[in-house]
N, C-alpha and C. Protein backbone atom coordinates (compact mmCIF):
# COMPACT_ATOMS: atom_id res chain seq x y z
N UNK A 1 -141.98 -18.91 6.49
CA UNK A 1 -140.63 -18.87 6.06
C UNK A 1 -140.47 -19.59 4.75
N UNK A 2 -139.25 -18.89 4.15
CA UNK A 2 -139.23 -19.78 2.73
C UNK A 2 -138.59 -21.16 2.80
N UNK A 3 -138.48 -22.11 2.13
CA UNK A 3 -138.32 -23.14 2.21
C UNK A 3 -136.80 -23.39 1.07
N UNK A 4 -136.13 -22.40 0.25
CA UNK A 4 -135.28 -22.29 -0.44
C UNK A 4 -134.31 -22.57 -0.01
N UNK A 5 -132.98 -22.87 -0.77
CA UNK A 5 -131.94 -23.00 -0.48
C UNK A 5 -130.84 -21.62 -0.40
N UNK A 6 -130.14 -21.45 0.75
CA UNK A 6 -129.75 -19.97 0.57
C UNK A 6 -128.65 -20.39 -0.57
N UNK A 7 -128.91 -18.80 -1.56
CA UNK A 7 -127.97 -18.58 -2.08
C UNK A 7 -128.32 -18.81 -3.66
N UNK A 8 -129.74 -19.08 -3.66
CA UNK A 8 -130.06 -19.40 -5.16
C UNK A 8 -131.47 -18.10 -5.32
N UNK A 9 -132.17 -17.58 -6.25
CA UNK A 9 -132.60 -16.79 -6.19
C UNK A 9 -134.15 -16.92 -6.78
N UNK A 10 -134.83 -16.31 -6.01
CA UNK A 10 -136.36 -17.17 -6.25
C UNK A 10 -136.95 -16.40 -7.60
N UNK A 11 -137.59 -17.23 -8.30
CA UNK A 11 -138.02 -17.33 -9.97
C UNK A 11 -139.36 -17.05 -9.69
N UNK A 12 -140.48 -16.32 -9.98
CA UNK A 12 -141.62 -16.29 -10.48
C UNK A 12 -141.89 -17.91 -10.47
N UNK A 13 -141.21 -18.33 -11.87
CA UNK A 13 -142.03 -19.27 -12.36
C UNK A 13 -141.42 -21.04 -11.52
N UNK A 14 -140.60 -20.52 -10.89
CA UNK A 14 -140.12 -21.52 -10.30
C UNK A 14 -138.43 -21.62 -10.54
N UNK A 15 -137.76 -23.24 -10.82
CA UNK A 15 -136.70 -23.33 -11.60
C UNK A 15 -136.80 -23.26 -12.99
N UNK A 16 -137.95 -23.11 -13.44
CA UNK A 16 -138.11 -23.02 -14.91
C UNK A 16 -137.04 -21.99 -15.95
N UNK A 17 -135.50 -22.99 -16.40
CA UNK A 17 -134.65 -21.84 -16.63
C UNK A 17 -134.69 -22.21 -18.57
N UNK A 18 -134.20 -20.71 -19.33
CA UNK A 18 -134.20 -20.42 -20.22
C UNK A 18 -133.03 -21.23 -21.05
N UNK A 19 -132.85 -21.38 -22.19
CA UNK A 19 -131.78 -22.43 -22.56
C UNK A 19 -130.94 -21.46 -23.03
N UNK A 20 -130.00 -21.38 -22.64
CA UNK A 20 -128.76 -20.69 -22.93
C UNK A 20 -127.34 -21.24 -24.18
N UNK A 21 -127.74 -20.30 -25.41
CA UNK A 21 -126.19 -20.73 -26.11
C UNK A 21 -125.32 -20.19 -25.57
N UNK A 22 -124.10 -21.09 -26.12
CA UNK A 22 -122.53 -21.01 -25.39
C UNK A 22 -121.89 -19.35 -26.42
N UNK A 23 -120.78 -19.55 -25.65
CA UNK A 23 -120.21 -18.25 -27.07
C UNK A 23 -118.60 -18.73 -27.13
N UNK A 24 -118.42 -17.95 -27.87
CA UNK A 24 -116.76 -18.24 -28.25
C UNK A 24 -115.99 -16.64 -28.59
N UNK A 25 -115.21 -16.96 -27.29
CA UNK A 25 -114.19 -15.65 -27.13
C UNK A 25 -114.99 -14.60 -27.27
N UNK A 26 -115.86 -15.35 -25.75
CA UNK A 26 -117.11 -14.10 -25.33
C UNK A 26 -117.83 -13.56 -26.87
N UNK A 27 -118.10 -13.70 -27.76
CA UNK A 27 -118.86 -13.90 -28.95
C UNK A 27 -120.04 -14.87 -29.17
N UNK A 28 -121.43 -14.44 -28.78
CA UNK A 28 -122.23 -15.14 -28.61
C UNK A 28 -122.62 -16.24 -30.04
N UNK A 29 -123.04 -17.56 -30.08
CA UNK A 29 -122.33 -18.85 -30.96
C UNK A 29 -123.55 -18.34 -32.79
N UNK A 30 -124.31 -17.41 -32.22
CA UNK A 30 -125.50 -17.08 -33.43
C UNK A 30 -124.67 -15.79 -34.44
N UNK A 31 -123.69 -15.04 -33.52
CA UNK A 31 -123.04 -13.62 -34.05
C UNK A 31 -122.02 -14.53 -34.95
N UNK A 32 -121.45 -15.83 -34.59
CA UNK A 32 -119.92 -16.50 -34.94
C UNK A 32 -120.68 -16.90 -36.29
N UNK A 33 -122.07 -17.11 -36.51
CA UNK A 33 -122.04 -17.94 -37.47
C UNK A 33 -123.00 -17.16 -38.15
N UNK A 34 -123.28 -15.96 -38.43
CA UNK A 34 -123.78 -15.33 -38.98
C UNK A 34 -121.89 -14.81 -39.69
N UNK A 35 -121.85 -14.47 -39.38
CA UNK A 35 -120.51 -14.10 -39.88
C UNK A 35 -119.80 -14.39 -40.59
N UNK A 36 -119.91 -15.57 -40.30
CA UNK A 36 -119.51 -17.28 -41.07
C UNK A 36 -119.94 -16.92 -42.13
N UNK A 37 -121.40 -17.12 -42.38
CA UNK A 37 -121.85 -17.39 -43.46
C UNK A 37 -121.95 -16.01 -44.26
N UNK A 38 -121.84 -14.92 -43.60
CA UNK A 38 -121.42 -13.48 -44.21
C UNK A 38 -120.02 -13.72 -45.29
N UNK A 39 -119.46 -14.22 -44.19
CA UNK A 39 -117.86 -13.96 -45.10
C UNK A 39 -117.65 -15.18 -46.30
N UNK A 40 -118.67 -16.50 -46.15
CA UNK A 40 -118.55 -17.19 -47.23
C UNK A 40 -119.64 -16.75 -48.57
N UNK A 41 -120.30 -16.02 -48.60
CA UNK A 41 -121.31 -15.24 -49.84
C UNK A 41 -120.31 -14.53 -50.18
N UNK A 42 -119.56 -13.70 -49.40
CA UNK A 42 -118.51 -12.52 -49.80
C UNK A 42 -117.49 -13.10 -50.68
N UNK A 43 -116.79 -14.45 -50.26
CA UNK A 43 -116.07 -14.66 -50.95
C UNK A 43 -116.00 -15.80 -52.40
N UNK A 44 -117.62 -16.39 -52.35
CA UNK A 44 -117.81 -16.70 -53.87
C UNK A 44 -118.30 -15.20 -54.88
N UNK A 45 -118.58 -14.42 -54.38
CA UNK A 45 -118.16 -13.33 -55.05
C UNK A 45 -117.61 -13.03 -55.43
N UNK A 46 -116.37 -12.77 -54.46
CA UNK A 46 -115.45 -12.25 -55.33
C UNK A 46 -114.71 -13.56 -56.00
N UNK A 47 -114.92 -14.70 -55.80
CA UNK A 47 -113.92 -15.55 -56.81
C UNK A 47 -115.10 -15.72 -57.83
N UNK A 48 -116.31 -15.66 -58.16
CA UNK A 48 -116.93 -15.07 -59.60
C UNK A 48 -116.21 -13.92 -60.22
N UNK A 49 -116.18 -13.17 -59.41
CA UNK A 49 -115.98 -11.73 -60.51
C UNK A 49 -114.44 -11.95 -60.88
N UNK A 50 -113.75 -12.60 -60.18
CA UNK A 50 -112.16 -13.06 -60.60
C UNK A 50 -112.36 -13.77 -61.69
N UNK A 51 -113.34 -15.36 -61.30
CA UNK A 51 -113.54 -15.80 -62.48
C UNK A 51 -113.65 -14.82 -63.93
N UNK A 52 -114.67 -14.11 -64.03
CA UNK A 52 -115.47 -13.25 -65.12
C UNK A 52 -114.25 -12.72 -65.67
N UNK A 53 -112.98 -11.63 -64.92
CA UNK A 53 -112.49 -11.29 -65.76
C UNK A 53 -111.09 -11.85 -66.15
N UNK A 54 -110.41 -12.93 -65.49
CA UNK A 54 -109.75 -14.06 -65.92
C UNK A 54 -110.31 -14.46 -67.53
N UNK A 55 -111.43 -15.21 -67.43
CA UNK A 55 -111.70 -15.54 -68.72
C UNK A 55 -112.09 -14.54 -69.88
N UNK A 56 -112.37 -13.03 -69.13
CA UNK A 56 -112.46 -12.37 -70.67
C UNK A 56 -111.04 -11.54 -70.58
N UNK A 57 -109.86 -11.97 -69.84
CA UNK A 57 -108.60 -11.54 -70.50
C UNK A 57 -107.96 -12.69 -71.49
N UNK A 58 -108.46 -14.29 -71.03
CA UNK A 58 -107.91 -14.89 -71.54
C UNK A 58 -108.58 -15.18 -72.81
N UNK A 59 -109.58 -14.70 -72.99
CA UNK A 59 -110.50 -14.68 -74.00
C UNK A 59 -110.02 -13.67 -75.28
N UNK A 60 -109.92 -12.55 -74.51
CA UNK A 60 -109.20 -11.78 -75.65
C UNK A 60 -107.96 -12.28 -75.90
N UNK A 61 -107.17 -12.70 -75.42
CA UNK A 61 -105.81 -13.06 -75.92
C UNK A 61 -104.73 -12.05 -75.13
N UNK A 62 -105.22 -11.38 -73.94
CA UNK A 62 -104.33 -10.11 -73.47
C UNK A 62 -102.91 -10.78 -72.88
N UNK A 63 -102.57 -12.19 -72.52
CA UNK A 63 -101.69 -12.82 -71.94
C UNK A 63 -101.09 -14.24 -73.00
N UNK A 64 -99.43 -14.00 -73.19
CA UNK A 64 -99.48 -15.02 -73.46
C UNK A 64 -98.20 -15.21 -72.91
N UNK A 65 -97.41 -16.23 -73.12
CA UNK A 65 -96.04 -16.43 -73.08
C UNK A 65 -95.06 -16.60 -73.78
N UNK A 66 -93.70 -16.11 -73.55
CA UNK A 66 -92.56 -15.86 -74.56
C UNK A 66 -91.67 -17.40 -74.05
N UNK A 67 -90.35 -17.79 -75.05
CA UNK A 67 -89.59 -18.60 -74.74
C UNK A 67 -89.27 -18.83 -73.37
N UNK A 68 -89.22 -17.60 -72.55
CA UNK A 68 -89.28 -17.65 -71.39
C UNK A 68 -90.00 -18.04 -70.37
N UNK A 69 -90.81 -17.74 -70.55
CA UNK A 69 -92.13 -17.74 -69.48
C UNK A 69 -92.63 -16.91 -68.67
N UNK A 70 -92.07 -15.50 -69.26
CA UNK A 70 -92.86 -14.53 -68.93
C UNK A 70 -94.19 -14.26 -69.49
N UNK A 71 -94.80 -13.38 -68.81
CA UNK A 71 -96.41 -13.36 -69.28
C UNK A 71 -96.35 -11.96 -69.40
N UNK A 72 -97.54 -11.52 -70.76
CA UNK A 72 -97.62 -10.27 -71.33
C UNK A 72 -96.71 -9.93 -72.17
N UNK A 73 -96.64 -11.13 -73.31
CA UNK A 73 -95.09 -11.25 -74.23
C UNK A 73 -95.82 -12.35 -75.49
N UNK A 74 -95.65 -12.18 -76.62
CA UNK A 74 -95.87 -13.01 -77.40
C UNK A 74 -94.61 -14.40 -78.13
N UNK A 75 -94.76 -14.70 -77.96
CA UNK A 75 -93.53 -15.67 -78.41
C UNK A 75 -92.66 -14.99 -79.08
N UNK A 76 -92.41 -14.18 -79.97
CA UNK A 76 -91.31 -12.93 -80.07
C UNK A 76 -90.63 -12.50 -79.29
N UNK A 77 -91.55 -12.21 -78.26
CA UNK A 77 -90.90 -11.38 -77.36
C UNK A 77 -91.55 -10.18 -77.49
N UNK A 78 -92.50 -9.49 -77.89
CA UNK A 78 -93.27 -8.07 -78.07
C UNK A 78 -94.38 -7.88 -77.11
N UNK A 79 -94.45 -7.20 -76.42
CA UNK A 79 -95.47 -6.90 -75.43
C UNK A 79 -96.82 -6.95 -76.12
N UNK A 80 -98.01 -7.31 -75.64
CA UNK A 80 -99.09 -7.37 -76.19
C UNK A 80 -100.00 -6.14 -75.62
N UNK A 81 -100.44 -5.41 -76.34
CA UNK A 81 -101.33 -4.04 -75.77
C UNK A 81 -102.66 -4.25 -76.60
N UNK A 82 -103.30 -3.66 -75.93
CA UNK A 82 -104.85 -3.32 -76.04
C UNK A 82 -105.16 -1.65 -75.88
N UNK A 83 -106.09 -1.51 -76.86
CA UNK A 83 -106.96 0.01 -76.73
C UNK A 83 -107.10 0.68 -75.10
N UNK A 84 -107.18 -0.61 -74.47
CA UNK A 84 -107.04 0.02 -72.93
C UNK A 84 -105.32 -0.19 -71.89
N UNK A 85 -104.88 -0.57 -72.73
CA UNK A 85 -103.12 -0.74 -71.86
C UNK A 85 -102.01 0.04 -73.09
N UNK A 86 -102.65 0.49 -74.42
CA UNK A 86 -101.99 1.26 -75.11
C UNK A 86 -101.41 2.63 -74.08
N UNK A 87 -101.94 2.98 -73.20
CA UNK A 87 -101.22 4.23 -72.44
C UNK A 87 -100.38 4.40 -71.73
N UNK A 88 -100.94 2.97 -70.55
CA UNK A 88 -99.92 2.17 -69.79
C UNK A 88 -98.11 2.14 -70.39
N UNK A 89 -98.65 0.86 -71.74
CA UNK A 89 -97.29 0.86 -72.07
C UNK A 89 -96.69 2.20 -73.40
N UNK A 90 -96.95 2.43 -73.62
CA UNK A 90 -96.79 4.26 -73.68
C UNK A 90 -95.83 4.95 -72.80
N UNK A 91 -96.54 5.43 -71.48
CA UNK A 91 -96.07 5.66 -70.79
C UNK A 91 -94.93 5.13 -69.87
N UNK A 92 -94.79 3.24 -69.79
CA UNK A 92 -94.18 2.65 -69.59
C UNK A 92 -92.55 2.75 -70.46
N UNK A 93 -92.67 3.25 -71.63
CA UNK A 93 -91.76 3.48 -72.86
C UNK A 93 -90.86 4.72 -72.73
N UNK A 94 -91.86 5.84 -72.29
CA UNK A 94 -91.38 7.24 -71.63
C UNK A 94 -90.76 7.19 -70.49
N UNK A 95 -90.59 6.03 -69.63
CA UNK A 95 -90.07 6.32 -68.35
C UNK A 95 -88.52 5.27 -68.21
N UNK A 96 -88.93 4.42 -69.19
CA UNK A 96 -87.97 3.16 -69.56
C UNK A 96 -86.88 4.65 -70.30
N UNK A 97 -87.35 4.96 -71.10
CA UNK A 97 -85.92 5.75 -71.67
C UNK A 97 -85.71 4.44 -72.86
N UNK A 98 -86.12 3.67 -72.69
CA UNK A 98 -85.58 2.61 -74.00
C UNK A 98 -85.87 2.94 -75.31
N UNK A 99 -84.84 2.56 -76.19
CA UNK A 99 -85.03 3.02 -77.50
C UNK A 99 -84.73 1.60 -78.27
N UNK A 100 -85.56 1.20 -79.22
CA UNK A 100 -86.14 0.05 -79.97
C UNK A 100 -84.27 0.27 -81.02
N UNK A 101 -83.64 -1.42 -81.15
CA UNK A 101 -82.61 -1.38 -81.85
C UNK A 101 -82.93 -1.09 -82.98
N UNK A 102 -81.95 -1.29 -83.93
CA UNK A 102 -82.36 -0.70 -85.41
C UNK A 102 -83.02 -2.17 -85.84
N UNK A 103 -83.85 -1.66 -87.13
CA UNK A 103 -84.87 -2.51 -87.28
C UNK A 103 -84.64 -2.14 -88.99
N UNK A 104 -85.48 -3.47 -89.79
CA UNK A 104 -85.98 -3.23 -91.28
C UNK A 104 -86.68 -2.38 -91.12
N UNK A 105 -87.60 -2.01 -90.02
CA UNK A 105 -88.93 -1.04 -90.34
C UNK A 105 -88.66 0.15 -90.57
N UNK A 106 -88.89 0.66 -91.38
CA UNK A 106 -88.77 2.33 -92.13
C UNK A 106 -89.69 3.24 -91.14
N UNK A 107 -90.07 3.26 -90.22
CA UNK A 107 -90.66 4.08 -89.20
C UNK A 107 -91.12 5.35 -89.98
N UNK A 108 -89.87 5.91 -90.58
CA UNK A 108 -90.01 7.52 -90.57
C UNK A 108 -90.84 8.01 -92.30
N UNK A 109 -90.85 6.51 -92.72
CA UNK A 109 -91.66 6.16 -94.37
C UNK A 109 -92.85 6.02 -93.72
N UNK A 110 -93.16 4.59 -92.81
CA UNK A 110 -94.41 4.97 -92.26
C UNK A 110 -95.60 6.38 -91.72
N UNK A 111 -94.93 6.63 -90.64
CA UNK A 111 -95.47 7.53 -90.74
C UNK A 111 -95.95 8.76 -91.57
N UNK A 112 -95.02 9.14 -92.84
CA UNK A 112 -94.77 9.36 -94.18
C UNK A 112 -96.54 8.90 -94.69
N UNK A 113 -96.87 7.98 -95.26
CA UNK A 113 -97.52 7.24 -95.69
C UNK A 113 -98.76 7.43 -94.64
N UNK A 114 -99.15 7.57 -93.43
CA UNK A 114 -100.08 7.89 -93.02
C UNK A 114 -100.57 9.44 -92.24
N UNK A 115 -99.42 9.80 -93.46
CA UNK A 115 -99.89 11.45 -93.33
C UNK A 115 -99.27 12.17 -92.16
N UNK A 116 -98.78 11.92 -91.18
CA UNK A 116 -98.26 11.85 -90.12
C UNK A 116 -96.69 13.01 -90.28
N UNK A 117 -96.72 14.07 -89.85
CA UNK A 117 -95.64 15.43 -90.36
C UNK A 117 -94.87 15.00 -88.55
N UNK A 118 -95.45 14.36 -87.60
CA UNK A 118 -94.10 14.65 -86.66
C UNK A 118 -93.28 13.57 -86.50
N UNK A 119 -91.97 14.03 -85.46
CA UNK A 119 -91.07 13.10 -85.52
C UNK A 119 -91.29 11.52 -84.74
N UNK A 120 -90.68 10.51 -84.40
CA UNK A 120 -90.91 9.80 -83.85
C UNK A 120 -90.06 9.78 -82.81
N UNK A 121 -90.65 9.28 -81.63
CA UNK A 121 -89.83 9.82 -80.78
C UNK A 121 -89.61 8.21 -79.84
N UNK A 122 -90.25 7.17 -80.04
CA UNK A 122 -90.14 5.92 -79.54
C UNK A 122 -90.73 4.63 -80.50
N UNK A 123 -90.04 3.85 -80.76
CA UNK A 123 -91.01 2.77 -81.27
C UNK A 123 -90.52 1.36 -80.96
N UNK A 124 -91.86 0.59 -80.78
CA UNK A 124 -91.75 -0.81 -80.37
C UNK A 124 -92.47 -1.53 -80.64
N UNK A 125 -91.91 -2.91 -80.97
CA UNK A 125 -92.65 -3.78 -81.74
C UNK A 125 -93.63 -4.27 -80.86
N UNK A 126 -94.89 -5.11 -81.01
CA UNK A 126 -96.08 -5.51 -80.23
C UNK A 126 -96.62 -6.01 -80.76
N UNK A 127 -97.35 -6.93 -80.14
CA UNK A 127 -98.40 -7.87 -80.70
C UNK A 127 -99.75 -6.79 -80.01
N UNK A 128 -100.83 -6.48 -81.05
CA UNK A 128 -101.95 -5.47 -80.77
C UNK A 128 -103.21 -6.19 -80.84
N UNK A 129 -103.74 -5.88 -79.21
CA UNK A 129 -105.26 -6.63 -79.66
C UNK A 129 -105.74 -7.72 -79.40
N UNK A 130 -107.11 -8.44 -79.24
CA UNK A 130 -107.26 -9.77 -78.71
C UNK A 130 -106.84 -10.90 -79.49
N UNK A 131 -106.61 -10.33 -81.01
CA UNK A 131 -105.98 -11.58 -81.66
C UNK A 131 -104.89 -11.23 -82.01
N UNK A 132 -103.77 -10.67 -81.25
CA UNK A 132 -102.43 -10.46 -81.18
C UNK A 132 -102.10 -10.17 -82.87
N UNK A 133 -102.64 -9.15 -83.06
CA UNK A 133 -101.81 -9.22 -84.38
C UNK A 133 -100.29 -8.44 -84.49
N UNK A 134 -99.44 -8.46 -85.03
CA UNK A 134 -98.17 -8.32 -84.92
C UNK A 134 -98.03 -6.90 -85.54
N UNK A 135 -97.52 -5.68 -85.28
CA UNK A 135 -97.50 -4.83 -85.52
C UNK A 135 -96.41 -3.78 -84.64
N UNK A 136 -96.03 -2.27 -85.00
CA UNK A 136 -95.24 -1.74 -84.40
C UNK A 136 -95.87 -0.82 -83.74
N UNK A 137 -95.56 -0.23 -82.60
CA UNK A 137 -96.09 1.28 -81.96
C UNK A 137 -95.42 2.29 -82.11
N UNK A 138 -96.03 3.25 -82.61
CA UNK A 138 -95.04 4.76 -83.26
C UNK A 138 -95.73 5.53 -81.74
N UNK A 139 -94.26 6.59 -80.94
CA UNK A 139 -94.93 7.45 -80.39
C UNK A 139 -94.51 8.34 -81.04
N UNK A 140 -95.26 9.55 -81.36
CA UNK A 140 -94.96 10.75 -82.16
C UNK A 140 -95.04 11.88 -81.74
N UNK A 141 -94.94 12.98 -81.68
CA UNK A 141 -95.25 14.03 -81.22
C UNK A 141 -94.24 15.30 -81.74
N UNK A 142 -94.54 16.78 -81.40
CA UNK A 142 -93.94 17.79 -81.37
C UNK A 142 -92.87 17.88 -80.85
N UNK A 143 -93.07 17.20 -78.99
CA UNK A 143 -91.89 17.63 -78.20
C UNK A 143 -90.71 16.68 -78.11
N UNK A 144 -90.12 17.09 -77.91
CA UNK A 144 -88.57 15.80 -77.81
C UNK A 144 -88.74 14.88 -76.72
N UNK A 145 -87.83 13.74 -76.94
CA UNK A 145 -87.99 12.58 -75.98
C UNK A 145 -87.54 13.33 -74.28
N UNK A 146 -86.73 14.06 -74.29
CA UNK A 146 -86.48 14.82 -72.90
C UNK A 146 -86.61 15.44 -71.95
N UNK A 147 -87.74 16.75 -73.20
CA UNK A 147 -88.96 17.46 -72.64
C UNK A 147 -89.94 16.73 -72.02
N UNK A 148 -90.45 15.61 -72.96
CA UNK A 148 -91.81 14.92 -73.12
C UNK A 148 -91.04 14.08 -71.22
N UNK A 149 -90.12 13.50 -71.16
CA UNK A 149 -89.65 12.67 -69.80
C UNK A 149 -89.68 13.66 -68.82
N UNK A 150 -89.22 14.78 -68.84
CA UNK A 150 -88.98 16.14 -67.73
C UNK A 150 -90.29 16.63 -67.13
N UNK A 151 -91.63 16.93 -68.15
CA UNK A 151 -92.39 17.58 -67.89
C UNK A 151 -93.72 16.67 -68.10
N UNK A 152 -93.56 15.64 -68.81
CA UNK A 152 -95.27 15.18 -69.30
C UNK A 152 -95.88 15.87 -70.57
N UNK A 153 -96.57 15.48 -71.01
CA UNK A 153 -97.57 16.02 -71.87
C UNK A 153 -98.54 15.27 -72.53
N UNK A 154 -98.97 15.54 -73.99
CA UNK A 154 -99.84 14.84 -74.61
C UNK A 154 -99.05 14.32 -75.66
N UNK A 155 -98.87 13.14 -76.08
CA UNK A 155 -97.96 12.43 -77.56
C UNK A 155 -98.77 11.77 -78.32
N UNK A 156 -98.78 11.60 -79.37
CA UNK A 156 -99.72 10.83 -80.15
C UNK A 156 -98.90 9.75 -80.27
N UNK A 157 -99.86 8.35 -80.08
CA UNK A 157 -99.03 6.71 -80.60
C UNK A 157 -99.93 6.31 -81.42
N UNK A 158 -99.45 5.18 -82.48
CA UNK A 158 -99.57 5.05 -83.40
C UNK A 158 -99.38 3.65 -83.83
N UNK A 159 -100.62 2.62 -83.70
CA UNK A 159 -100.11 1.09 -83.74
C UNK A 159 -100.34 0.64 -85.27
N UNK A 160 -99.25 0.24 -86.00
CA UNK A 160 -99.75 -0.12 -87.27
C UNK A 160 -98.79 -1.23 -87.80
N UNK A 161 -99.31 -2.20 -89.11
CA UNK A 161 -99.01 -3.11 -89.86
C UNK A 161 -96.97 -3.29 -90.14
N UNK A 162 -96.55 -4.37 -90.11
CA UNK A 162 -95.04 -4.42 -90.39
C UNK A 162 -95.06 -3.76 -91.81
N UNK A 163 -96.20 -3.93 -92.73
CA UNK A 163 -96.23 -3.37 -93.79
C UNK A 163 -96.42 -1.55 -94.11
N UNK A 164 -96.25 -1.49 -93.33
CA UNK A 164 -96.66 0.28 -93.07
C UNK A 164 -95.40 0.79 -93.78
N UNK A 165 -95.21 1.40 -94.63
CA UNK A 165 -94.37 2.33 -95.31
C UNK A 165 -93.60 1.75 -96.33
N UNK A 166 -94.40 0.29 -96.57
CA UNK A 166 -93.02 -0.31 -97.90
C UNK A 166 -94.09 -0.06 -98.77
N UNK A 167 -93.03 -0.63 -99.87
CA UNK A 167 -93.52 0.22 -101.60
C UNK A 167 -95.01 -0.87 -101.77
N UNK A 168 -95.16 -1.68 -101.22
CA UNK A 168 -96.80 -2.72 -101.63
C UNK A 168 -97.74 -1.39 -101.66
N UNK A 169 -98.17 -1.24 -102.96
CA UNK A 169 -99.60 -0.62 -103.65
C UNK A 169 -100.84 -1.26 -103.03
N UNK A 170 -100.93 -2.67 -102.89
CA UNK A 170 -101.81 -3.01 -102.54
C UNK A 170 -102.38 -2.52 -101.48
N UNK A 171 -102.10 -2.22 -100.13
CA UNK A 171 -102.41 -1.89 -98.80
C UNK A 171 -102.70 -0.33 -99.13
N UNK A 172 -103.85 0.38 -98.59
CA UNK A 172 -103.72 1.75 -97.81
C UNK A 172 -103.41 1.82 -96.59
N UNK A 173 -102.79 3.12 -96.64
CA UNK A 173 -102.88 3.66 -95.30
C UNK A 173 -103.53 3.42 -94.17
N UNK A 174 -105.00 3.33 -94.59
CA UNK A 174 -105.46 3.21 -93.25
C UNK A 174 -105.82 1.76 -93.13
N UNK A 175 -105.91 0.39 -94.00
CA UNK A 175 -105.60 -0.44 -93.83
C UNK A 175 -104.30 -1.11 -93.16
N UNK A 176 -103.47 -0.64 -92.73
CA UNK A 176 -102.36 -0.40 -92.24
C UNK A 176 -102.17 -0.24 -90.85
N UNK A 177 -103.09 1.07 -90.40
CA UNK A 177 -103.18 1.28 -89.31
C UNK A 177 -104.10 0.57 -88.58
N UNK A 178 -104.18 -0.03 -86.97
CA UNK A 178 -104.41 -0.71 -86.15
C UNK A 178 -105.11 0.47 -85.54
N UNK A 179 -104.26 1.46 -84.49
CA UNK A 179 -104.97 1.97 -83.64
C UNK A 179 -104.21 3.63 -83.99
N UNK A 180 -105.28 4.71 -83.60
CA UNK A 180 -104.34 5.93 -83.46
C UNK A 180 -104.68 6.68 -82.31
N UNK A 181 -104.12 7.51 -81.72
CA UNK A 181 -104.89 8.37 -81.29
C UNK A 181 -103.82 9.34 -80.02
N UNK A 182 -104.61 9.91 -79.07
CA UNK A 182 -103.63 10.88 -78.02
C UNK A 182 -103.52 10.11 -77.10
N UNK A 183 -101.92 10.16 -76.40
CA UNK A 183 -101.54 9.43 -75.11
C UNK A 183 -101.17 10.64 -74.03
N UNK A 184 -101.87 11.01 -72.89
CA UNK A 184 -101.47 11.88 -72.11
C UNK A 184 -100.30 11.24 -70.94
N UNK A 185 -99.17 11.83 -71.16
CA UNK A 185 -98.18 11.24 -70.01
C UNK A 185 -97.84 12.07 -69.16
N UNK A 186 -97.40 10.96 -67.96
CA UNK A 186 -96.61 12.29 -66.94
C UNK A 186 -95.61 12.27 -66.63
N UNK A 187 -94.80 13.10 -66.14
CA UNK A 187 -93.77 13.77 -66.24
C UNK A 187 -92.61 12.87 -64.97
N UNK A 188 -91.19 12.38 -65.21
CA UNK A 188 -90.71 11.54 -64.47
C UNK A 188 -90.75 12.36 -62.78
C-alpha cells in the first residue's frame, strides 16, 4: 500500500516541484515585462523622431510669434510659408474667401514686371522661407475667384520681393521673385 497522503498526487520524482512565476491579471509576470520594455524602445522613438523634426522646423525658422502669441505669424502678423506649406496656405486663401486690404503694393505692376499676362485673384503678405524673408503671395490664374472656390482647379502663386513692380532699375525680375510655380486646389 502507498504510504501518501490522500489527496495529493504522486510525482515520478517525488515532491520535487518546479518554481513557478506569479502573473498579473492572469498575464504571466515574463509577457508583463516584455511588453514593458516593448513599449519603452517604442516610445524613445518616437520622442527622437519628434525630437528630429521639432528642431529642423525650428531650425528653418517655419514658427515664430506675432504680438500676440500666436504661432505661424511673424511679428507683422504675415503667415510664414515654405516651398512645402505654399499650397496649404494657397488653398487655405481659396476657402477663407479673404481678400488682402488695400496696400502700397502695386500687385498688378508686379506681376507686369515678371511677365505674368493673368489676373490676380488673391494676395497676401508673408514672411517666405527658413529665413523669413518678407515678401507678398500673388495667386494668379485664368479662372475667377468663384469658379476657382465652386469647382477647384490649377492657379499659379507667386511669392515675391515688396520691391516687385516699383520703378528701382536696380533689381530684376527674377531677383525679385522668391518662389513660382502651379497650386492645384479643390473645390469648396
Amino acid at each position: 500500500m502507498s504510504t501518501r497522503p490522500p489527496g495529493r498526487p504522486s510525482s515520478p520524482t517525488g515532491d520535487a516541484r518546479r518554481p513557478r512565476l506569479g502573473s498579473v491579471l492572469g498575464v504571466p509576470v515574463p509577457v508583463v515585462l516584455i511588453a514593458l520594455i516593448a513599449s519603452a524602445l517604442v516610445g524613445v522613438q518616437l520622442a527622437g523622431a519628434l525630437g528630429q523634426t521639432t528642431d529642423n522646423r525650428h531650425g528653418a525658422g517655419a514658427v515664430a510669434a506675432d504680438s500676440q502669441g500666436s504661432a505661424g505669424k511673424v511679428s507683422v502678423g504675415a503667415p510664414v510659408v515654405t516651398e512645402t506649406t505654399l499650397g496649404t496656405e494657397v488653398q487655405r486663401l481659396v476657402d477663407s474667401g479673404k481678400i488682402q486690404p488695400m496696400t502700397s503694393f502695386d500687385a498688378a505692376n508686379c506681376l507686369r514686371e515678371q511677365g505674368i499676362p493673368d489676373s490676380i485673384l488673391i494676395l497676401e503678405e508673408v514672411a517666405f522661407g527658413g529665413d523669413q524673408t518678407a515678401g507678398w503671395l500673388l495667386v494668379h490664374g485664368p479662372l475667377d475667384r468663384e469658379t476657382l472656390r465652386a469647382n477647384g482647379g490649377i492657379v499659379s502663386a507667386t511669392v515675391v520681393l515688396p520691391t516687385c513692380g516699383s520703378t528701382d532699375d536696380d533689381i530684376t525680375p527674377q531677383q525679385n521673385r522668391l518662389w513660382s510655380g502651379d497650386v492645384m486646389i479643390g473645390s469648396l
